[in-house]
Protein backbone atom coordinates (compact mmCIF):
# COMPACT_ATOMS: atom_id res chain seq x y z
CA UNK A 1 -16.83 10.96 -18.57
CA UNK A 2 -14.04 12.31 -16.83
CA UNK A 3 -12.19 10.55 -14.30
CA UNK A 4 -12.54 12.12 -10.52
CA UNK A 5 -9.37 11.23 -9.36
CA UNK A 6 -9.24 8.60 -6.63
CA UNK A 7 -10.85 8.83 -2.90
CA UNK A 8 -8.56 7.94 0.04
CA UNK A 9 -8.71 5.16 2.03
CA UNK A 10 -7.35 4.29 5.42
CA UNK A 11 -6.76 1.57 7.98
CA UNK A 12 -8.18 1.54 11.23
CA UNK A 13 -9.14 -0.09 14.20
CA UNK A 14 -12.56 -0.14 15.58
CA UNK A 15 -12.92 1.25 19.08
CA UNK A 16 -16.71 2.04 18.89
CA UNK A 17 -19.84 0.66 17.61
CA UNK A 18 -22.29 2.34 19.93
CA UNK A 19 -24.23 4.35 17.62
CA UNK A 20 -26.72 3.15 14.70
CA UNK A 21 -24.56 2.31 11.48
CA UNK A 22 -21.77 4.55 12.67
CA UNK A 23 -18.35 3.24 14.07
CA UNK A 24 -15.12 5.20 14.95
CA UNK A 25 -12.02 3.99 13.69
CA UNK A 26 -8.46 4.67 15.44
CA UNK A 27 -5.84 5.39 12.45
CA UNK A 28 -2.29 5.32 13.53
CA UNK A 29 0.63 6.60 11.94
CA UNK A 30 4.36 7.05 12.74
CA UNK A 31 5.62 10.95 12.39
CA UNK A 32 9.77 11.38 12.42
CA UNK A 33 10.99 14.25 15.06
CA UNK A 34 11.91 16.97 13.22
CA UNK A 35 14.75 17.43 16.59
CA UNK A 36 15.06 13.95 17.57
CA UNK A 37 14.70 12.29 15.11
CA UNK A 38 12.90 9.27 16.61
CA UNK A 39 9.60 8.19 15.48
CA UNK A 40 6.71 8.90 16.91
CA UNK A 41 2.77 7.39 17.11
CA UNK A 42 0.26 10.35 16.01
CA UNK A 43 -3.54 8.94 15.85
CA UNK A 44 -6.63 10.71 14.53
CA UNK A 45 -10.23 9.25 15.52
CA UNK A 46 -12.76 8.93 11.94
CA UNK A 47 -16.31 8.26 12.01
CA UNK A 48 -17.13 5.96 9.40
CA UNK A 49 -20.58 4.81 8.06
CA UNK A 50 -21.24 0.96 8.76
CA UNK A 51 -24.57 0.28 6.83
CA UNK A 52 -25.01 -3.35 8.30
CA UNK A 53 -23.59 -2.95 11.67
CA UNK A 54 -21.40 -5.83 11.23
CA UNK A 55 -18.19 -4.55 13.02
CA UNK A 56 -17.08 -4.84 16.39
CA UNK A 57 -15.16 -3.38 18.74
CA UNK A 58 -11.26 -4.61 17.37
CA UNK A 59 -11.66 -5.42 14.30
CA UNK A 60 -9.36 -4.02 11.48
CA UNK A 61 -11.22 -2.32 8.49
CA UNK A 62 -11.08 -0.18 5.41
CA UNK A 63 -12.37 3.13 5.04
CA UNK A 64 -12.63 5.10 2.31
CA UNK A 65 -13.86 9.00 1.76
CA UNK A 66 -17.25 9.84 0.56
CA UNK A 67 -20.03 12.76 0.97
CA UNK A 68 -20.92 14.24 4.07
CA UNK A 69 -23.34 11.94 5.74
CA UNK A 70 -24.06 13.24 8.82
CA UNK A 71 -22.56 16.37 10.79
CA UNK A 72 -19.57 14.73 11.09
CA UNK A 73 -19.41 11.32 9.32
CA UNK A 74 -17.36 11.94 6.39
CA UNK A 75 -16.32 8.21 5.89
CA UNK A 76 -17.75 4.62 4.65
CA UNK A 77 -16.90 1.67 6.13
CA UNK A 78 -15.65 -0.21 2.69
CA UNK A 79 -14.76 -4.05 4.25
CA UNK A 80 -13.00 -5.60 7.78
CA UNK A 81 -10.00 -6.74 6.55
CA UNK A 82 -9.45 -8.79 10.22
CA UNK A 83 -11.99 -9.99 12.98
CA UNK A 84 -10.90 -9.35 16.85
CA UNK A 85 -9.80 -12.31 18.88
């Protein structure tokens, strides 16, 4: 079998768990000014599937790419790499 290449995964934080097995994770990321050269924070919000509802609002996880699930869930919730406080 031939190998599918690898599916991206990202780092987020947690900022909703209001829906049924769906969270939406925060990624950050730091972009350089093409003028100023100074960095800057750029964020994109990803809905992620959470099978067991086990995350909460804060906590750090791992999410990796996978088939559309919903309209626009595009993401699995793969572990919580930190609980919040």
């Amino acid at each position: 079998m031939k190998n599918r290449g690898t599916k991206r995964t990202i780092k987020g934080i947690v900022i909703s768990n209001n829906m049924d097995k769906t969270i939406v994770v925060r990624a950050e990321r730091l972009v350089k000014h093409p003028v100023f050269h100074k960095y800057i924070r750029r964020h994109v919000k990803y809905k992620a599937h959470d099978e067991h509802n086990s995350c909460n609002v804060g906590d750090t996880v791992l999410i990796v790419e996978s088939r559309p699930l919903s309209k626009e869930k595009r993401w699995r919730m793969r572990e919580i790499l930190e609980r919040a406080k």
